[in-house]
C-alpha atoms as a PDB file:
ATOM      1  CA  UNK A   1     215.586   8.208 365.803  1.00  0.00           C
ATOM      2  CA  UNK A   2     211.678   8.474 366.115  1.00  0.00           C
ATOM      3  CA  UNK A   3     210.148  10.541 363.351  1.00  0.00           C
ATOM      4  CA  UNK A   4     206.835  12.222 363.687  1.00  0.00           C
ATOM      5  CA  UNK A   5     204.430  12.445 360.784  1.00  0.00           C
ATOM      6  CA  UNK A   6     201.192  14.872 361.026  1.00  0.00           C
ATOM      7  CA  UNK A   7     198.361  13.998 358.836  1.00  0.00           C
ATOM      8  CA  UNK A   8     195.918  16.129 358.034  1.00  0.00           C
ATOM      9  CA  UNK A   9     191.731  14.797 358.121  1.00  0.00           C
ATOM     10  CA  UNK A  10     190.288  13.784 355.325  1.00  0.00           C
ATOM     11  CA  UNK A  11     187.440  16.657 354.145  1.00  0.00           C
ATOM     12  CA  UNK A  12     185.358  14.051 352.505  1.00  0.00           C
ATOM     13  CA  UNK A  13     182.202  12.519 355.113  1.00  0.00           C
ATOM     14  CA  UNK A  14     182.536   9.272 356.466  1.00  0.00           C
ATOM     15  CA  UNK A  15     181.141   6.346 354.604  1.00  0.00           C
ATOM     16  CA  UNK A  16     180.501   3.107 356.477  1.00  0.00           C
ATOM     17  CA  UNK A  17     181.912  -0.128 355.269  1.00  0.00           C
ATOM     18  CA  UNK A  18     179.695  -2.375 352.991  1.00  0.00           C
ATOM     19  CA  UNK A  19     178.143  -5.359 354.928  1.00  0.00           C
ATOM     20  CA  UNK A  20     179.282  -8.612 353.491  1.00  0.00           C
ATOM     21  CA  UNK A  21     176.889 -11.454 354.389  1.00  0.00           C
ATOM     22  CA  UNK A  22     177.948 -14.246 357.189  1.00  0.00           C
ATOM     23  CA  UNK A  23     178.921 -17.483 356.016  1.00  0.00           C
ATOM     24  CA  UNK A  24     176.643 -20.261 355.556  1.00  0.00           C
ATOM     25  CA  UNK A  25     176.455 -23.519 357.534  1.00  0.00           C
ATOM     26  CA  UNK A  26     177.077 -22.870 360.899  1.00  0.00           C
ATOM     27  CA  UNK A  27     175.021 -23.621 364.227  1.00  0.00           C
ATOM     28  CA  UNK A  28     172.441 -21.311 364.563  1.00  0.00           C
ATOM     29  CA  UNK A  29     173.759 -20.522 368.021  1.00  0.00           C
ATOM     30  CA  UNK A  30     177.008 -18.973 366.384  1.00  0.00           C
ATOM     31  CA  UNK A  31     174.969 -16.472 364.453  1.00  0.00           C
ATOM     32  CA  UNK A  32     172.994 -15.499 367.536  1.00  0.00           C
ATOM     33  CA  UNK A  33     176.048 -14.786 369.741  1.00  0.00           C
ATOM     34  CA  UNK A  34     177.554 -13.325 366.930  1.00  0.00           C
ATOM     35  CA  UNK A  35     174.935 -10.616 366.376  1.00  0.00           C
ATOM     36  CA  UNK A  36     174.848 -10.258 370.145  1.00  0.00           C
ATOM     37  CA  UNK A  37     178.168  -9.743 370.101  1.00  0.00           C
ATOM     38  CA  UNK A  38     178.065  -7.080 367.551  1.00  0.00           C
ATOM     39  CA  UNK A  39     175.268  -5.280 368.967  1.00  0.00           C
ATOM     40  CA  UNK A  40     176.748  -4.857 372.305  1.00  0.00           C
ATOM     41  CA  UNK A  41     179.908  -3.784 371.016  1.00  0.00           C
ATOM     42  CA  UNK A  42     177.448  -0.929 369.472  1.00  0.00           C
ATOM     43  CA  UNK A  43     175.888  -0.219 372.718  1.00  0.00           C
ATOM     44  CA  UNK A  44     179.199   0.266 374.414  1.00  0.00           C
ATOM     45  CA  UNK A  45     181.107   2.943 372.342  1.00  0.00           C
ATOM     46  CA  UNK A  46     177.748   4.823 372.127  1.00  0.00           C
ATOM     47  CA  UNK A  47     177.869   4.565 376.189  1.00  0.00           C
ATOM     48  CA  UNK A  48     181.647   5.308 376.051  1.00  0.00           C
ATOM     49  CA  UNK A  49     180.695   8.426 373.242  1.00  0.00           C
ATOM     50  CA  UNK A  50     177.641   9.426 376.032  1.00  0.00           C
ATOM     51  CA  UNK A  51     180.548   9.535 379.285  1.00  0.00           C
ATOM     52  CA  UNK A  52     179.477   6.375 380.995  1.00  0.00           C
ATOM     53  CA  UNK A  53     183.177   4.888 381.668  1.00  0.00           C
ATOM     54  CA  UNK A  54     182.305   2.947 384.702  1.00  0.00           C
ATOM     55  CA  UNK A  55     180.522  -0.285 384.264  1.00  0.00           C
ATOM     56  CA  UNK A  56     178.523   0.064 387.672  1.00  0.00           C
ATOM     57  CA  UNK A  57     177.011   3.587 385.727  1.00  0.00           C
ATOM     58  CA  UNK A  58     175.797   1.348 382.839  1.00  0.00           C
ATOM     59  CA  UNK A  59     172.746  -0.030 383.887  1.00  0.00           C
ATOM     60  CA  UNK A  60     170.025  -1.750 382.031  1.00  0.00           C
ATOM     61  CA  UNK A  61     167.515   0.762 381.959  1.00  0.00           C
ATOM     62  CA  UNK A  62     170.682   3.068 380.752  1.00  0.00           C
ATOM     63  CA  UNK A  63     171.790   0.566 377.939  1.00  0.00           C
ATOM     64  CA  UNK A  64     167.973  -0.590 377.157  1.00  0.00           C
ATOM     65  CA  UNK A  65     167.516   3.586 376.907  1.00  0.00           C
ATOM     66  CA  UNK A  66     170.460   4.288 374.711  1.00  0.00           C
ATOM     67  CA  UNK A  67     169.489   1.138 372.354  1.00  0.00           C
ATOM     68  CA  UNK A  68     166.145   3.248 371.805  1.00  0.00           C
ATOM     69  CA  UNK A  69     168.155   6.305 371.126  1.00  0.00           C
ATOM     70  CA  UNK A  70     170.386   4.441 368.766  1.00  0.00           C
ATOM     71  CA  UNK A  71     167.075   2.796 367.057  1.00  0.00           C
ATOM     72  CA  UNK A  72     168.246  -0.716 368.094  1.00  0.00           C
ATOM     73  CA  UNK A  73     165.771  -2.980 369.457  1.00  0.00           C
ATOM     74  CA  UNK A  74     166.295  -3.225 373.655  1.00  0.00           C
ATOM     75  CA  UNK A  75     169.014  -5.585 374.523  1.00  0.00           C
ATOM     76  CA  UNK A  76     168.532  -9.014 376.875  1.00  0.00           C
ATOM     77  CA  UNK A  77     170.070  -9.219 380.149  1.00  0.00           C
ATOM     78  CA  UNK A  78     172.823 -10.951 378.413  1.00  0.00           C
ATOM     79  CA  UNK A  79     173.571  -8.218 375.966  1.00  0.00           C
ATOM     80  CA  UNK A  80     173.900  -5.708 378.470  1.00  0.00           C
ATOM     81  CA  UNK A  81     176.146  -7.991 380.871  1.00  0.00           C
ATOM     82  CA  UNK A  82     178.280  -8.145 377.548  1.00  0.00           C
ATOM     83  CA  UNK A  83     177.734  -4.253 377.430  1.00  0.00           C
ATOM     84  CA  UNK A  84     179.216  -3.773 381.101  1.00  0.00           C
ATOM     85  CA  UNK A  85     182.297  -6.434 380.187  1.00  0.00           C
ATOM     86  CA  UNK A  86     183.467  -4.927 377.090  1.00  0.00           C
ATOM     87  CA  UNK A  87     183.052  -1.092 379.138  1.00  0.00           C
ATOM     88  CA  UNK A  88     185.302  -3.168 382.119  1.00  0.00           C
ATOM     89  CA  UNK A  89     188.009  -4.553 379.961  1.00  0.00           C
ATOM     90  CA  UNK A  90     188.261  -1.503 377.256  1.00  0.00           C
ATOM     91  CA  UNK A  91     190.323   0.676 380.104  1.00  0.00           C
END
């Protein structure tokens, strides 16, 4: 027997979580595709957020324009292929 529990929202504001900093003494080619990573992940739930669902949609004027928006510096080429991926493989 499935039982269904309704919570109510929280009144009190969101509060991000605190940063913790990246361990030391790896390649510095880790950290860089790991802040790519992280930044593209950004870009793509503020596309998904904005209505852009399709990766063809998502172009790189559209992510570069959004990164502005979002007061991120403009993304690489590779960023925003990683932008369309995680958009493809999030449905």
């Amino acid at each position: 027997m499935a039982l269904a529990v309704i919570r109510t929202p929280s009144l009190e504001p969101w509060k991000p979580l605190r940063r913790q900093p990246l361990p030391a003494g790896r390649p510095r080619e880790w950290y860089v595709s790991h802040n790519r990573r992280l930044k593209a992940m950004r870009l793509a739930i503020a596309l998904l957020d904005a209505g852009v669902y399709i990766p063809s949609k998502a172009t790189n004027t559209k992510i570069r324009t959004t990164a502005t928006a979002l007061g991120i510096h403009p993304p690489s080429d590779t960023t925003c292929r990683m932008v369309r991926t995680l958009i493809r493989y999030g449905r």
